[in-house]
N, C-alpha and C. Protein backbone atom coordinates (compact mmCIF):
# COMPACT_ATOMS: atom_id res chain seq x y z
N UNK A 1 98.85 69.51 -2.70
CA UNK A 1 99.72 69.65 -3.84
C UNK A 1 99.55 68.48 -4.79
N UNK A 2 99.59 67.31 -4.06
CA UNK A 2 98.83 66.02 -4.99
C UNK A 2 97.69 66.34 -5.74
N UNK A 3 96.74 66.61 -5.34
CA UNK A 3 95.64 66.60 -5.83
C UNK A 3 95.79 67.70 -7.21
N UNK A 4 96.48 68.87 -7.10
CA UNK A 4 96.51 69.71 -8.33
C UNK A 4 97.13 68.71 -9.77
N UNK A 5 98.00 68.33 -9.43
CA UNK A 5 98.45 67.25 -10.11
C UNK A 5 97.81 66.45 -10.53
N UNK A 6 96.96 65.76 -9.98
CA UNK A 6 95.72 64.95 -10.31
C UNK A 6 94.79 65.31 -10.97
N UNK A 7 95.00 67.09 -10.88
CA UNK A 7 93.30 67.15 -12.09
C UNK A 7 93.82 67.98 -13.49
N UNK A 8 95.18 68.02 -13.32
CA UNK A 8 95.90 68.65 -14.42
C UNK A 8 96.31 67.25 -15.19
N UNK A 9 96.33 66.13 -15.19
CA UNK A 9 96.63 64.87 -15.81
C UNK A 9 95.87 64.96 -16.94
N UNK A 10 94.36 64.34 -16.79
CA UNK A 10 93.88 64.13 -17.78
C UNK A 10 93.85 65.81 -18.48
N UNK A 11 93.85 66.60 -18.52
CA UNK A 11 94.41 67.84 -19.32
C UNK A 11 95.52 67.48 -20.42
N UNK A 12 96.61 66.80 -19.77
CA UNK A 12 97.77 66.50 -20.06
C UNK A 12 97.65 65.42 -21.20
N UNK A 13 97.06 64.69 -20.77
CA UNK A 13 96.95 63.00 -21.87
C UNK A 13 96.03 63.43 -22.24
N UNK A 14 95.06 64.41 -22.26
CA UNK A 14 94.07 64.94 -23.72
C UNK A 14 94.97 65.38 -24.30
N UNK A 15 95.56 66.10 -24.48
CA UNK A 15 96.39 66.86 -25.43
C UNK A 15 97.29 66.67 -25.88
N UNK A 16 98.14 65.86 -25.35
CA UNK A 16 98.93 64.60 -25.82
C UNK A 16 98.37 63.61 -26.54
N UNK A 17 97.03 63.14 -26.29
CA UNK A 17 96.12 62.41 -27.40
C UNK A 17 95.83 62.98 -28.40
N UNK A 18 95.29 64.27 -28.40
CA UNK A 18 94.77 65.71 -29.67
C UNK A 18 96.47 65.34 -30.56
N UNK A 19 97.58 65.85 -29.84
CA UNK A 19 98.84 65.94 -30.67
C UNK A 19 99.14 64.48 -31.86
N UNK A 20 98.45 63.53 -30.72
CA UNK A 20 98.97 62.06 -31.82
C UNK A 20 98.26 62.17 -32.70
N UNK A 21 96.59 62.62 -32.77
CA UNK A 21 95.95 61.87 -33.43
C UNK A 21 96.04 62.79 -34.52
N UNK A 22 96.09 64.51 -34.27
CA UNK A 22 96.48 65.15 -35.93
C UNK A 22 97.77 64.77 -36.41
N UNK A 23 98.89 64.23 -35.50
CA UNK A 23 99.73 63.80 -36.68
C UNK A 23 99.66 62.78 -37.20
N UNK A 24 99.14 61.44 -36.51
CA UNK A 24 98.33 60.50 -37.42
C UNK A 24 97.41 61.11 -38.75
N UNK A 25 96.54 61.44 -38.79
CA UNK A 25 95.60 61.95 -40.21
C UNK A 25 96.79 62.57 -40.65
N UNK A 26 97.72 63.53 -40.28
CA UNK A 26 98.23 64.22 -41.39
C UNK A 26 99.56 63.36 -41.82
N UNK A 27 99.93 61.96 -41.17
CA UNK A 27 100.73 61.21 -41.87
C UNK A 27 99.79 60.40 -42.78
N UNK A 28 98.61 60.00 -42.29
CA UNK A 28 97.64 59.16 -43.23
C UNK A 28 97.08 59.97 -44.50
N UNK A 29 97.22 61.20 -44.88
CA UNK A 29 97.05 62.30 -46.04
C UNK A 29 97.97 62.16 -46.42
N UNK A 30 99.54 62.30 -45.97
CA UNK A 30 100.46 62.26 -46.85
C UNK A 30 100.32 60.14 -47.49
N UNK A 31 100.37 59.63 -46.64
CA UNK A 31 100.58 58.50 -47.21
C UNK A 31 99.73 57.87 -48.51
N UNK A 32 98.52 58.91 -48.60
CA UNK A 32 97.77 58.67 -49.85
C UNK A 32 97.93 59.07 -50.66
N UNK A 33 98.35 60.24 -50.52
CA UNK A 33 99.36 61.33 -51.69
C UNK A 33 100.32 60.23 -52.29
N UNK A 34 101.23 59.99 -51.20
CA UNK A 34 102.25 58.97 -52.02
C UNK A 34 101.82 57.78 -52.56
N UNK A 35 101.28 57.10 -52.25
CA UNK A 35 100.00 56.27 -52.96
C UNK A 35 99.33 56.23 -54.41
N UNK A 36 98.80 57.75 -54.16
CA UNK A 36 98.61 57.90 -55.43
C UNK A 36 99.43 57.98 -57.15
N UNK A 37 100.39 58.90 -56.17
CA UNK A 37 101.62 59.27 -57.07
C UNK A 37 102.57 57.55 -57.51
N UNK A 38 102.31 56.69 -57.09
CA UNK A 38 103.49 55.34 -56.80
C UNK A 38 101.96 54.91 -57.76
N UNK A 39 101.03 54.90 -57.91
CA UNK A 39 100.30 54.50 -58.85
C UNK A 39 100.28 55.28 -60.13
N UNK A 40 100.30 56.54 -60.26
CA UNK A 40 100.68 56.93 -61.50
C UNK A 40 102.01 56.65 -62.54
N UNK A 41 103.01 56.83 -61.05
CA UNK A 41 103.94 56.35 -61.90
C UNK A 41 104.17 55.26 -62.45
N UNK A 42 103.51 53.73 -62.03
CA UNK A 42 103.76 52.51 -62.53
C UNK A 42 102.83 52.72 -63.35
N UNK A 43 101.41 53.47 -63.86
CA UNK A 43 100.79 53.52 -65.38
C UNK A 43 101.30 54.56 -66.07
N UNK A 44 101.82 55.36 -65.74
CA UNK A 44 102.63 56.59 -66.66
C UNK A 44 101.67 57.59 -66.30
N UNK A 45 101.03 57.86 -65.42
CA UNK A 45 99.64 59.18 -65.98
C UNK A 45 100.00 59.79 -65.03
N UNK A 46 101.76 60.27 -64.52
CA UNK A 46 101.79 61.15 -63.44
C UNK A 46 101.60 62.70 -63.74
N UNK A 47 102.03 62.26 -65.39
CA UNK A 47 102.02 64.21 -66.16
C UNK A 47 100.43 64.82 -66.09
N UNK A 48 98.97 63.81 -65.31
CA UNK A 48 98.02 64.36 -65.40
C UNK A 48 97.70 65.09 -64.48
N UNK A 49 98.53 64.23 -63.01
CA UNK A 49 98.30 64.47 -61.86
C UNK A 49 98.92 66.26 -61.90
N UNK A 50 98.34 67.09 -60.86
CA UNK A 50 98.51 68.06 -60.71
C UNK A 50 99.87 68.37 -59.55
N UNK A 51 100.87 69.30 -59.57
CA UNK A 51 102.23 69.14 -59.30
C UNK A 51 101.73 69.48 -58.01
N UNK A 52 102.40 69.14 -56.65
CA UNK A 52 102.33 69.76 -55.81
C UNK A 52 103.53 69.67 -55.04
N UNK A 53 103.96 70.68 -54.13
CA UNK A 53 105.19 71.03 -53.66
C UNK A 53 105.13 70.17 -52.29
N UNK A 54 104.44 69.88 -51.46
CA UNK A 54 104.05 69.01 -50.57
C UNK A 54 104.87 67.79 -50.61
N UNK A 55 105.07 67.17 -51.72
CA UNK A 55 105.95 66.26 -51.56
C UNK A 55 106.93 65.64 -53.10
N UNK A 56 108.01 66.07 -52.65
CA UNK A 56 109.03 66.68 -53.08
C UNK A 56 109.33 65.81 -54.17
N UNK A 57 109.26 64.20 -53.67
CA UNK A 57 109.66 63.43 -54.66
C UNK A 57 108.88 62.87 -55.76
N UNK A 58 107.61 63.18 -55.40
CA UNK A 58 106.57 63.45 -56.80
C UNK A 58 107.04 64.48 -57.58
N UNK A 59 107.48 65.60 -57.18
CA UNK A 59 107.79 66.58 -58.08
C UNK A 59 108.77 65.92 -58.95
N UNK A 60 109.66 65.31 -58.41
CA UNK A 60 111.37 64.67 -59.27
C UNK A 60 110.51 63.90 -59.93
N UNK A 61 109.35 63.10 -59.71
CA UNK A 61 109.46 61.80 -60.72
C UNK A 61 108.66 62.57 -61.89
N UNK A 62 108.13 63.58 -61.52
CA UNK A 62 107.16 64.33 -62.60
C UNK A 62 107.93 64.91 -63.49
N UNK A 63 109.36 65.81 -63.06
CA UNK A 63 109.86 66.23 -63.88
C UNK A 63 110.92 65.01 -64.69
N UNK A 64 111.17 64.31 -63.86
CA UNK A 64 111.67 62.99 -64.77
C UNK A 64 111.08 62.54 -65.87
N UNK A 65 109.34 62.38 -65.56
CA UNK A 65 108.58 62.10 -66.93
C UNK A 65 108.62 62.56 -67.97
N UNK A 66 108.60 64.11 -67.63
CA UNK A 66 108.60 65.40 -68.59
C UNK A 66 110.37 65.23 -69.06
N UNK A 67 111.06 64.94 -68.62
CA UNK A 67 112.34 65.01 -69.56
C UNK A 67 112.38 64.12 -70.66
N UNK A 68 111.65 62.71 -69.85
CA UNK A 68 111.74 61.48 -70.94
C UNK A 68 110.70 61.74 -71.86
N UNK A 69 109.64 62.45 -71.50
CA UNK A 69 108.73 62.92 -72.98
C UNK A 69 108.54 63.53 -73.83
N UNK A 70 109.96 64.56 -73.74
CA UNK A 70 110.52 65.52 -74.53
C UNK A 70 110.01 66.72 -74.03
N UNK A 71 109.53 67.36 -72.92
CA UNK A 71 109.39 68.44 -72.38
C UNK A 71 110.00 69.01 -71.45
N UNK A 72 111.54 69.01 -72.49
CA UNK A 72 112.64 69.20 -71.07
C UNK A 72 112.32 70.36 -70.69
N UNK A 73 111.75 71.69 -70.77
CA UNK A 73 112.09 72.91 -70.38
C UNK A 73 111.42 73.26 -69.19
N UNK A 74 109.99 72.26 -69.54
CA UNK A 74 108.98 72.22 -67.98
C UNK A 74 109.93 71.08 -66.91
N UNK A 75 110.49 70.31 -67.48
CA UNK A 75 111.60 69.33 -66.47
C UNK A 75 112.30 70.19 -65.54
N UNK A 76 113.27 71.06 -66.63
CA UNK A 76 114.21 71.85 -66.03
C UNK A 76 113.64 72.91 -64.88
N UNK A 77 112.66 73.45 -65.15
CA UNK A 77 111.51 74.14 -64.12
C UNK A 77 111.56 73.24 -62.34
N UNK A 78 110.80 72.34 -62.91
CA UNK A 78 110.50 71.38 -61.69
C UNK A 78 112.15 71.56 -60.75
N UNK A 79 113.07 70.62 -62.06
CA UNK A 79 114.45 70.51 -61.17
C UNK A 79 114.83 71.68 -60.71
N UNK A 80 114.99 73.05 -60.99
CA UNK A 80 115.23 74.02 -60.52
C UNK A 80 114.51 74.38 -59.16
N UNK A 81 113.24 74.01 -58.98
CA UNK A 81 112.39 73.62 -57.45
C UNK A 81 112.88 72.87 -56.79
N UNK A 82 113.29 71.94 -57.43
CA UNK A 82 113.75 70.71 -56.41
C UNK A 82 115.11 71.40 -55.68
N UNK A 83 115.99 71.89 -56.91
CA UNK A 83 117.15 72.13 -56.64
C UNK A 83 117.55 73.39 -54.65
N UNK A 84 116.42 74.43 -54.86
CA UNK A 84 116.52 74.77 -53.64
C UNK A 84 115.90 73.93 -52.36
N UNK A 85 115.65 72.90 -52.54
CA UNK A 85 115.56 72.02 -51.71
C UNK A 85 116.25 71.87 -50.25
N UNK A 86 115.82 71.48 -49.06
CA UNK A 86 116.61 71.76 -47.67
C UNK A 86 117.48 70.49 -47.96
N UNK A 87 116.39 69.29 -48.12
CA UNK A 87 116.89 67.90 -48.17
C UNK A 87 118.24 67.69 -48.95
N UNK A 88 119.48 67.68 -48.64
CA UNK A 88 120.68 67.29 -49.43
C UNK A 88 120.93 66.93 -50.58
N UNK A 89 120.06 65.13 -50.10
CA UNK A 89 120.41 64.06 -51.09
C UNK A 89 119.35 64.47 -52.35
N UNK A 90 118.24 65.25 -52.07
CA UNK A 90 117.37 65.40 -53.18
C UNK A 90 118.01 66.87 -53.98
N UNK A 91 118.29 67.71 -53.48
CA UNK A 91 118.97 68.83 -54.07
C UNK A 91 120.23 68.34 -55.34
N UNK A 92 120.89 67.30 -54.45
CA UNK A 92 122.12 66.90 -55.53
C UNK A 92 121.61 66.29 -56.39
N UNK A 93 120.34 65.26 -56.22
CA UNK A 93 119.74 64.44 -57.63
C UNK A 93 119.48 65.57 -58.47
N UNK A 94 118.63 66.38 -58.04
CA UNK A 94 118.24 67.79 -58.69
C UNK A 94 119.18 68.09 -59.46
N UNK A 95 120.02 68.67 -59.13
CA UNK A 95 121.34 69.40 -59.69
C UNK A 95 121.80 68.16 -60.61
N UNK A 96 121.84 66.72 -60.51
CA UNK A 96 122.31 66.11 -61.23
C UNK A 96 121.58 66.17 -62.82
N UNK A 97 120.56 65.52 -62.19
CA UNK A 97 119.50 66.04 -63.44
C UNK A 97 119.42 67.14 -64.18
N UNK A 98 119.62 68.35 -63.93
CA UNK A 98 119.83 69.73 -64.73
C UNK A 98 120.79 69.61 -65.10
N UNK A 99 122.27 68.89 -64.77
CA UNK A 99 123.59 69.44 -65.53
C UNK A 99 123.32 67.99 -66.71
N UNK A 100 122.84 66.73 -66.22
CA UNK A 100 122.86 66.12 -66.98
C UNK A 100 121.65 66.39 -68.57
N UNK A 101 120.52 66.55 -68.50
CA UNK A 101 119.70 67.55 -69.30
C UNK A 101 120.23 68.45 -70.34
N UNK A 102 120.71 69.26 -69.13
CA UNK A 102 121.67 70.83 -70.22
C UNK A 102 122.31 70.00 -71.24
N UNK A 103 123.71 69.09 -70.46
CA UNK A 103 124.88 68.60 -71.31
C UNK A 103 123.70 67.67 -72.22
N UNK A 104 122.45 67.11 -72.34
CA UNK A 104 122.10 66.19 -73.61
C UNK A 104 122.01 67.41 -74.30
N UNK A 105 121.57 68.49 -74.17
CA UNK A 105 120.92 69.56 -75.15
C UNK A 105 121.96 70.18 -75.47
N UNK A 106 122.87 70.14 -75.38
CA UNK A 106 124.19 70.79 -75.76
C UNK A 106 124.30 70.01 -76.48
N UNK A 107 124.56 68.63 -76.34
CA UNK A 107 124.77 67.84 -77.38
C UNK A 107 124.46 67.68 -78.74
N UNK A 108 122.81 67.60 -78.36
CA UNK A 108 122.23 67.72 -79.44
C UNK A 108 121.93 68.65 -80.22
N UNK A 109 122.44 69.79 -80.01
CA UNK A 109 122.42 71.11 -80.42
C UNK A 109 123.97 70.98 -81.68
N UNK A 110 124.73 70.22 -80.91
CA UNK A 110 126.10 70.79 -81.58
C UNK A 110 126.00 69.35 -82.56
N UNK A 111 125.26 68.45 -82.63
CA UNK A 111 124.80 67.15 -83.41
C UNK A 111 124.60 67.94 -84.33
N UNK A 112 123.14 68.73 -84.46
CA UNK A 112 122.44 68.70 -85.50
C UNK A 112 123.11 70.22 -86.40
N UNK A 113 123.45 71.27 -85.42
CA UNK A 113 124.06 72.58 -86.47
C UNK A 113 125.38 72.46 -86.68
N UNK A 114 126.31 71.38 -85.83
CA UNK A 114 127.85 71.77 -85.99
C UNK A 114 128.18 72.94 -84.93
N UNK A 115 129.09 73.30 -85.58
CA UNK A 115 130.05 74.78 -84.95
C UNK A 115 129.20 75.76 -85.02
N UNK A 116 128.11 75.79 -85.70
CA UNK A 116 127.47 77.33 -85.70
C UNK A 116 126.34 77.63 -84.45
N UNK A 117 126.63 76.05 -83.73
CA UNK A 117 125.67 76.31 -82.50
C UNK A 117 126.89 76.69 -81.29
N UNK A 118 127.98 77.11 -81.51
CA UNK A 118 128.87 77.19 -80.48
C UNK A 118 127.95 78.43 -79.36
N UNK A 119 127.45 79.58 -79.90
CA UNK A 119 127.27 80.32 -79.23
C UNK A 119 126.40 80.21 -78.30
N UNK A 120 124.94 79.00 -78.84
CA UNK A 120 124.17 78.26 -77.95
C UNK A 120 124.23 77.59 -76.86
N UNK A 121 125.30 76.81 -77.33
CA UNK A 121 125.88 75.59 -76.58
C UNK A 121 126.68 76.15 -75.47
N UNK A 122 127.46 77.21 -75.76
CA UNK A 122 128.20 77.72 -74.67
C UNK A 122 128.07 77.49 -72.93
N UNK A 123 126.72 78.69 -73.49
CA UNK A 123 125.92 78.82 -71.57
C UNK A 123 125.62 77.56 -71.30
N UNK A 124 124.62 76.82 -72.06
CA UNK A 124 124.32 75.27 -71.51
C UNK A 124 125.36 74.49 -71.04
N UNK A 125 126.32 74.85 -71.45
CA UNK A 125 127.15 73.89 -70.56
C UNK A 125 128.23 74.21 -69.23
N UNK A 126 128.21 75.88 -69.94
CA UNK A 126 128.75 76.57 -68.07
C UNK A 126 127.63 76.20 -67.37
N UNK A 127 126.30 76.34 -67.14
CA UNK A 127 125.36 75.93 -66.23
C UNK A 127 125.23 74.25 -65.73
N UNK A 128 125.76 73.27 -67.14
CA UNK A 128 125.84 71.97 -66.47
C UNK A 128 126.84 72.02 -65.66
N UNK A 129 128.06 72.50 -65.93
CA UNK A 129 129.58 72.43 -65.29
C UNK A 129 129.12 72.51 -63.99
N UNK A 130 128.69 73.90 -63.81
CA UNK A 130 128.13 74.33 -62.20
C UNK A 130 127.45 73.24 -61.36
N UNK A 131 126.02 73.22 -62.19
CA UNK A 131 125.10 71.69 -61.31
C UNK A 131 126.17 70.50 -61.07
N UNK A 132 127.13 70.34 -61.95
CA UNK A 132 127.64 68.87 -61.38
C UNK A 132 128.82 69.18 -60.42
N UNK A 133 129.39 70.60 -60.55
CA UNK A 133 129.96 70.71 -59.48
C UNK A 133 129.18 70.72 -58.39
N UNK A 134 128.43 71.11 -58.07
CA UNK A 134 127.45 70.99 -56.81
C UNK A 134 127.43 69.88 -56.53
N UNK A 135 126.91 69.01 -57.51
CA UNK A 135 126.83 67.35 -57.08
C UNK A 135 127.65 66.81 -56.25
N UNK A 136 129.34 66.71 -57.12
CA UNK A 136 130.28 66.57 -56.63
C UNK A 136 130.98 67.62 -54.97
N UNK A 137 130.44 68.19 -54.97
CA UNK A 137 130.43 68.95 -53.48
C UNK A 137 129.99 68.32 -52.16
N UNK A 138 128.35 67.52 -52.96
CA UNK A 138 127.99 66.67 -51.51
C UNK A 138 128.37 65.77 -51.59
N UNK A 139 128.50 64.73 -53.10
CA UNK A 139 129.41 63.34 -53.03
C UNK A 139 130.46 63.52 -53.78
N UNK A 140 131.59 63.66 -54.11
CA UNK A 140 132.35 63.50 -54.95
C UNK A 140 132.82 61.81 -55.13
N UNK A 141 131.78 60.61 -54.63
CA UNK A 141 132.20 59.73 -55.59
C UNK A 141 131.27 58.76 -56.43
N UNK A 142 130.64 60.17 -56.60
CA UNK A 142 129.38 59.99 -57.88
C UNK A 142 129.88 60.17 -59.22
N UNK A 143 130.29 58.85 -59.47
CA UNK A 143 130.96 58.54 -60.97
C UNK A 143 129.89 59.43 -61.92
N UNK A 144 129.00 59.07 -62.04
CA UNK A 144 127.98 59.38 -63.40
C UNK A 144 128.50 61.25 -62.97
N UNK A 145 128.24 61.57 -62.09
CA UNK A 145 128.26 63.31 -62.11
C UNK A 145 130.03 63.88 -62.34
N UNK A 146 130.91 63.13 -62.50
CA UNK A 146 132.30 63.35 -62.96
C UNK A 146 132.61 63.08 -63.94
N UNK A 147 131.66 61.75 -64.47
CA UNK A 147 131.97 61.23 -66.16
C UNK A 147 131.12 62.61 -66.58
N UNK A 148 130.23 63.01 -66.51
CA UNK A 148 129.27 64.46 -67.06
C UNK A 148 129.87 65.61 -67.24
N UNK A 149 130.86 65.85 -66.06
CA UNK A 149 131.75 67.18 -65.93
C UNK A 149 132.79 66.81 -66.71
N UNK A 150 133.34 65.87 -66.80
CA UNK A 150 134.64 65.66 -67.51
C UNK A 150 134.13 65.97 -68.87
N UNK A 151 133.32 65.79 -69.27
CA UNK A 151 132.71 65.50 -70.60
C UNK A 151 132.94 66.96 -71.25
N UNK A 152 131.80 67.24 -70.18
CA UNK A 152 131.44 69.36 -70.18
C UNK A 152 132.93 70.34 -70.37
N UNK A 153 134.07 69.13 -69.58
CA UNK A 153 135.07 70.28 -69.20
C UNK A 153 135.82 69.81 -70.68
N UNK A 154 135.79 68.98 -71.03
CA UNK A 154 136.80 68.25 -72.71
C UNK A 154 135.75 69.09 -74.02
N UNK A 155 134.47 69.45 -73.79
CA UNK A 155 133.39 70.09 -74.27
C UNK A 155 133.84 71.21 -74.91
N UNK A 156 133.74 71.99 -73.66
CA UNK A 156 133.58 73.70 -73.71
C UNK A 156 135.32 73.93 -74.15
N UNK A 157 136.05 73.99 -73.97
CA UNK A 157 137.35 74.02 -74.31
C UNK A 157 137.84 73.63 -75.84
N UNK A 158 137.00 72.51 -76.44
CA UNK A 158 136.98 71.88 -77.62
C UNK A 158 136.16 73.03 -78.46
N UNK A 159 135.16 73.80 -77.97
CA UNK A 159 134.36 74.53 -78.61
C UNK A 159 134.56 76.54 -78.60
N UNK A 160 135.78 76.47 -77.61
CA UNK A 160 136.51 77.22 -77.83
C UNK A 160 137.46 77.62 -78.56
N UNK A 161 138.26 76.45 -78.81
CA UNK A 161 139.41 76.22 -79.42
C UNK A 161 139.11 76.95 -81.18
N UNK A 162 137.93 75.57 -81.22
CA UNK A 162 137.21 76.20 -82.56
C UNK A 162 136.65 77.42 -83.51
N UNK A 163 136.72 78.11 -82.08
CA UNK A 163 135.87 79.34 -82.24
C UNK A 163 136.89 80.39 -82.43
N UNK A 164 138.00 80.01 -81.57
CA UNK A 164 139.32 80.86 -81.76
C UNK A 164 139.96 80.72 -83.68
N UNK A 165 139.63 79.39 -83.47
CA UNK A 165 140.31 78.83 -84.83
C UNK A 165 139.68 79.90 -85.99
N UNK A 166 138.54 79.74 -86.41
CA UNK A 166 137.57 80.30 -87.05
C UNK A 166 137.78 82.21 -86.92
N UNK A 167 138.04 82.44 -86.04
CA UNK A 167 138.16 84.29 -85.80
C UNK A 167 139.58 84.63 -86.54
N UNK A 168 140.38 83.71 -86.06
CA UNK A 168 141.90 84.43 -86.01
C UNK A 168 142.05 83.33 -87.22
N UNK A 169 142.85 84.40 -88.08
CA UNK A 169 143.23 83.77 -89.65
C UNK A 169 144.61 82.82 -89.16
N UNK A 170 144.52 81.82 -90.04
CA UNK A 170 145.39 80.24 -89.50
C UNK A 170 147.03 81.13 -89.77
N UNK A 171 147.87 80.93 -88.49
CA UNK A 171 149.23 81.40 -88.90
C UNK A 171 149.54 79.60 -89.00
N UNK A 172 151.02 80.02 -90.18
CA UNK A 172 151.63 78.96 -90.87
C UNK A 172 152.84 78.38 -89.41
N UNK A 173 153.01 77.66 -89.63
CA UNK A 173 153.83 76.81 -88.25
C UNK A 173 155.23 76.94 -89.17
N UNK A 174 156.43 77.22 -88.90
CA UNK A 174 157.62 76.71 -89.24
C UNK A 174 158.58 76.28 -88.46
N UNK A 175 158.87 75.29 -89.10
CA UNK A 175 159.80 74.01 -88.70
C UNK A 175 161.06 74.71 -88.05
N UNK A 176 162.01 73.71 -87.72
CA UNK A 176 162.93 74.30 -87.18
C UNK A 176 164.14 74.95 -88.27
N UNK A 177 163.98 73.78 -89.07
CA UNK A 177 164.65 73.68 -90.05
C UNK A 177 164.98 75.11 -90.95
N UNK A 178 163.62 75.52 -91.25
CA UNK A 178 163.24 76.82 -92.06
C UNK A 178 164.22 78.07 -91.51
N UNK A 179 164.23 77.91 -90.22
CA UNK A 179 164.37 78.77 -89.41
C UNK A 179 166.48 79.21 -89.72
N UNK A 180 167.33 78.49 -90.17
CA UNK A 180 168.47 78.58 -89.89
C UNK A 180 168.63 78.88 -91.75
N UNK A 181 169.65 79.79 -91.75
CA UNK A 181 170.03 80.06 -92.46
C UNK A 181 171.05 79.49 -93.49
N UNK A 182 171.04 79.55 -94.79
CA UNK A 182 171.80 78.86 -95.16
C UNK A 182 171.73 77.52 -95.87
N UNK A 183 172.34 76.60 -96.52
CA UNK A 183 172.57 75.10 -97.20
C UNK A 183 173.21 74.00 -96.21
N UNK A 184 172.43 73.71 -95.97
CA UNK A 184 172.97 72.06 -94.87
C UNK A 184 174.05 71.29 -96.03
N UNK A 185 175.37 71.37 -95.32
CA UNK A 185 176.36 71.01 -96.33
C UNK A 185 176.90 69.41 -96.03
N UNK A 186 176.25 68.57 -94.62
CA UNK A 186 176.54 67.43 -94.02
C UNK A 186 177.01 67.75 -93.34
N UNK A 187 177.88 66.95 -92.29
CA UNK A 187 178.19 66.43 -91.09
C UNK A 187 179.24 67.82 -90.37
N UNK A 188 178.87 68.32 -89.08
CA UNK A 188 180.22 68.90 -88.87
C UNK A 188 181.52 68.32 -88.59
């Protein structure tokens, strides 16, 4: 019974050796990947590099680039990848990033047309509302993602208001005063 044991060993620590050594190379592939990418990003030339889903947080810094270079719509793409993400903490950056994005472009939407971008602006900012609620779901004491929602929620309500204002012809307010009949003669 010893002896079976004895010639099933080295079987055992081969293949246990085979197991280390492909996950060695395939941690030493990823580690060049990241390598590479941690070098693009300190020269800026990550928008050349080609996207790959493999590792996740190249994707965020890629679509990060693309927001800051004015190509939010391929940004918003990426973050929307990121966003179904397993990883938590990267899903909520995700989501942070899209509600924060939307709410600049809302912004700047209602900057440059006024009120006549209400109808634009609308959705963009039910969709930020959402992403930062998410945020706030896994941390709620992520200041930056509550100062964003608060913003969105004083926003959309402000741009309602307006919109109501504008449809429905202005009724006149009267005082209380108006209201009673008669000559105020002084004191009872």
């Amino acid at each position: 019974m010893a002896g079976v044991g004895r010639k099933r060993l080295p079987w055992i620590l081969g293949a246990v050796c085979l197991v280390l050594v492909i996950f060695t190379v395939r941690e030493a592939q990823h580690l060049r990947h990241l390598q590479v990418y941690q070098r693009a990003i300190r020269n800026g030339s990550i928008l050349t590099l080609p996207a790959t889903a493999e590792i996740p947080e190249a994707t965020f810094a890629r679509a990060w680039m693309l927001s800051q270079s004015g190509r939010e719509q391929q940004a918003l793409m990426l973050y929307e990848a990121l966003g179904q993400s397993r990883d938590p903490v990267l899903r909520a950056q995700a989501k942070y990033q899209i509600g924060a994005l939307l709410l600049r472009q809302a912004t700047d939407l209602l900057e440059a047309q006024g009120q006549s971008a209400v109808t634009k602006v609308a959705p963009l900012i039910e969709i930020a509302k959402e992403a930062l609620r998410e945020v706030l779901r896994h941390d709620s004491r992520d200041r930056e993602a509550k100062y964003n929602l608060e913003l969105a929620l004083r926003l959309l309500p402000e741009l309602e208001r307006s919109d109501r204002a504008r449809d429905e012809p202005a009724k006149e307010e009267k005082g209380d005063w108006t209201s009673i009949p008669g000559l105020p003669e002084g004191m009872p």
